[in-house]
Structure formats: C-alpha cells, structure tokens
Protein backbone atom coordinates (compact mmCIF):
# COMPACT_ATOMS: atom_id res chain seq x y z
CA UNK A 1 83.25 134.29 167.36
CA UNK A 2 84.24 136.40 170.18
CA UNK A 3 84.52 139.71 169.37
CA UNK A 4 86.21 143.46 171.08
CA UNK A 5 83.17 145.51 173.42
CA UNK A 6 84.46 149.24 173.74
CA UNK A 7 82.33 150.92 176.39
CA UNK A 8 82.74 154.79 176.60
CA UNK A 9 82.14 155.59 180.08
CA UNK A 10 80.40 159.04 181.90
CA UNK A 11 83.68 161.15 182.38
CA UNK A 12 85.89 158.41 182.21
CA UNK A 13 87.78 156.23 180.10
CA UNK A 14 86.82 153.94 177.01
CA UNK A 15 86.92 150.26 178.49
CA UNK A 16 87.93 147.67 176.02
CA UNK A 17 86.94 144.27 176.60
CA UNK A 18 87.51 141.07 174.42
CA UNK A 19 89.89 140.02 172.15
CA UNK A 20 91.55 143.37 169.95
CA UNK A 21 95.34 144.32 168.99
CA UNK A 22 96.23 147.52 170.44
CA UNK A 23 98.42 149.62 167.93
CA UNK A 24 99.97 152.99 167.62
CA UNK A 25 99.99 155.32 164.82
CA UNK A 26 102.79 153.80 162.79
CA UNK A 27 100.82 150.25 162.86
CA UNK A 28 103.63 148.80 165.57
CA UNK A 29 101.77 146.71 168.19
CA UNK A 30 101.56 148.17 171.93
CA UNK A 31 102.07 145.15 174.45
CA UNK A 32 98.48 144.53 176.04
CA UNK A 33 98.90 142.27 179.38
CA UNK A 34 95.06 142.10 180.19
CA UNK A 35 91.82 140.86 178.62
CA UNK A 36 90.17 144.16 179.59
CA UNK A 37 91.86 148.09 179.60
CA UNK A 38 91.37 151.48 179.96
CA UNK A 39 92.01 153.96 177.50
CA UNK A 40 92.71 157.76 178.20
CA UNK A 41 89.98 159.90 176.56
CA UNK A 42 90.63 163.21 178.51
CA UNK A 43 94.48 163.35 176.96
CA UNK A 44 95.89 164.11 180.71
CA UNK A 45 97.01 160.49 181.49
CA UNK A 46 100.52 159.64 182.45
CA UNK A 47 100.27 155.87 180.83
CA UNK A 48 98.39 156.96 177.51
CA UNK A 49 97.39 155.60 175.23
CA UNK A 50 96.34 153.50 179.09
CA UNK A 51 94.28 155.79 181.64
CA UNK A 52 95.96 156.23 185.23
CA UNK A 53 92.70 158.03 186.11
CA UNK A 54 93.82 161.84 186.07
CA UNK A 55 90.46 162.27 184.27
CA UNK A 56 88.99 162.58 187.92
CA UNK A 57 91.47 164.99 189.08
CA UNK A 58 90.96 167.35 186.09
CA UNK A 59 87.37 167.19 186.15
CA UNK A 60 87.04 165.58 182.69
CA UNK A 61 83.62 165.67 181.60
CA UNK A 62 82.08 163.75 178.19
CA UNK A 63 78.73 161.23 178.33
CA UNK A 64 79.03 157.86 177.37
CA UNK A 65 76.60 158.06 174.29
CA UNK A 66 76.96 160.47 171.40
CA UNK A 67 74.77 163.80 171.52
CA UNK A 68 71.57 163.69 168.89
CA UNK A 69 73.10 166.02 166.91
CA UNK A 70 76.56 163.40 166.82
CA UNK A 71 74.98 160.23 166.16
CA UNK A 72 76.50 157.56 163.47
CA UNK A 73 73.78 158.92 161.48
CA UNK A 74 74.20 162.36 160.98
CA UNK A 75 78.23 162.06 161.35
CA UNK A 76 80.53 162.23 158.53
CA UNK A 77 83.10 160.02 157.97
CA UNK A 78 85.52 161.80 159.97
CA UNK A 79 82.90 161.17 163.02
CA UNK A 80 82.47 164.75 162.95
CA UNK A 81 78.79 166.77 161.92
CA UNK A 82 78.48 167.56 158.29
C-alpha cells in the first residue's frame, strides 16, 4: 500500500510526497493539484499552508532532523521536551 513520505528539509519546507488529504483546522479539505507539495514551515509564505519560498529571503533556519534533546523519544505528546 502506498503510503504519504514527509521530508523536512535544511531551512526549507516540509515536502510531502504520496498519497495524503490535505486539511485545515476545521477538518474541511484544501484542494491539492499535485502528487508532491511544499509546505511553509518558516510561517512567512504568501500561499500557506503551500511555501512560495520566502523562507530564503528571510533567512529561515531549522535542520531537517530533530535535535538529540527533541527526538520521538524524549518528546512528549505535544512533540515538545518533557
């Protein structure tokens, strides 16, 4: 069964690749035209939820693999440290 990839990427955007719904807050469905997108992870983009790549112009910096101290491990449910 195929299944949705999201790839963080080095001061960029989360790339989501595969098969996956797309919905807002209130559960309605956001029209998805591709097989792969973008998403906005520096909050600066003109298309959110879609990135337009502003992260480059505002220097938006974040790896692509959680810190030691932030792994799925030691994360609470809320993804953040306990």
């Amino acid at each position: 069964m195929d299944e949705a990839t999201i790839t963080p990427y080095r001061n960029g955007p989360y790339l989501v690749r595969g098969p996956f719904r797309l919905l807002d807050q209130d559960g309605n469905e956001i029209e998805v035209r591709r097989g792969t997108i973008a998403l906005c992870r520096c909050g600066k983009s003109r298309t959110r939820p879609f990135c337009d790549g502003t992260h480059k112009l505002v220097e938006f910096a974040a790896e692509s693999a959680p810190s030691a101290d932030r792994s799925p491990a030691t994360a609470g449910s809320n993804g953040r440290s306990s």
